[in-house]
Protein backbone atom coordinates (compact mmCIF):
# COMPACT_ATOMS: atom_id res chain seq x y z
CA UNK A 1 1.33 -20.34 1.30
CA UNK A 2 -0.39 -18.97 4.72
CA UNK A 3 -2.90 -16.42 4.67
CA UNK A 4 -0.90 -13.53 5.75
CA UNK A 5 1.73 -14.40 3.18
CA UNK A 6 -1.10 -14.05 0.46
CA UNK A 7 -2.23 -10.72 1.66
CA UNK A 8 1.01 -9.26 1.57
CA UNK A 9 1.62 -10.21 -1.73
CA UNK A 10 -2.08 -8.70 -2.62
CA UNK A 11 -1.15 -5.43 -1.25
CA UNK A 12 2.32 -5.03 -3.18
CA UNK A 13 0.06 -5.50 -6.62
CA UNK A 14 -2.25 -3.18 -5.39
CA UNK A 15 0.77 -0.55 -4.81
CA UNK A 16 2.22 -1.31 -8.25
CA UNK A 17 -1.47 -0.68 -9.63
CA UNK A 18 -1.99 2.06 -8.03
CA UNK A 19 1.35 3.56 -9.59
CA UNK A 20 0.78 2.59 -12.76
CA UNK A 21 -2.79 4.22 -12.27
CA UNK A 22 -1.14 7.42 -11.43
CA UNK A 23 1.41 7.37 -14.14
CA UNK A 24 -1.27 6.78 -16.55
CA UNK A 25 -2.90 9.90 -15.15
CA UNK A 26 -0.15 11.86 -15.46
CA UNK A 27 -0.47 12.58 -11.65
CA UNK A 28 2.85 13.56 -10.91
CA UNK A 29 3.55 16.21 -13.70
CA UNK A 30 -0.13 17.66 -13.34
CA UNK A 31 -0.98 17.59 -9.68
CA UNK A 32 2.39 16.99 -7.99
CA UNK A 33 1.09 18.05 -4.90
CA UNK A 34 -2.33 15.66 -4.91
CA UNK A 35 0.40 12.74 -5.72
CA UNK A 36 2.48 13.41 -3.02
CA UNK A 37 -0.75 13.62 -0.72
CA UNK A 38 -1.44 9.97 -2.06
CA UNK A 39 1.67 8.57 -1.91
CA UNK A 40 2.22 9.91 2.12
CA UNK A 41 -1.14 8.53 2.65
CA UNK A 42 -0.80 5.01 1.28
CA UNK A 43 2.48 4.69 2.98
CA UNK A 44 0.80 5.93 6.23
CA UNK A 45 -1.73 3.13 5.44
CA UNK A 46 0.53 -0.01 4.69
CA UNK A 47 2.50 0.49 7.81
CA UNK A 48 -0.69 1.15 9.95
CA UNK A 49 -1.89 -2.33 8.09
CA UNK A 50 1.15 -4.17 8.66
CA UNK A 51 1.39 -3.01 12.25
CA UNK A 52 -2.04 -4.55 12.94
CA UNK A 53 -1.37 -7.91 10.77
CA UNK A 54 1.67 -8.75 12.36
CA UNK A 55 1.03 -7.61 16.13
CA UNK A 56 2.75 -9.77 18.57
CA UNK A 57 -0.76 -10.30 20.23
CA UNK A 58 -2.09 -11.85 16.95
CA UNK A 59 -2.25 -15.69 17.68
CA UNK A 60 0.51 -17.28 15.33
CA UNK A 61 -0.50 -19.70 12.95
């Protein structure tokens, strides 16, 4: 498995922990408005990351 498959995979667990994190705090019923501030942001962040990791002037492995 190459590297970038490996990191891709890493940062789908860390969005299903950090949904069960949130859902364990109760984020959405308490602060709906913090966990839609999260939820924009780490979407904002994944493609940002993903832009960068896959950039067509990456070399290609």
């Amino acid at each position: 498995m190459s590297t970038q498959r490996m990191i891709e995979w890493l940062v789908l667990a860390a969005t299903a922990g950090l949904l069960m994190l949130m859902k364990w705090l109760h984020l959405g019923v308490i602060h709906y408005n913090w966990f839609m501030i999260i939820l924009i942001a780490w979407c904002l962040g994944l493609v940002v990351f993903f832009r960068v990791i896959s950039s067509p002037y990456r070399e290609k492995e």
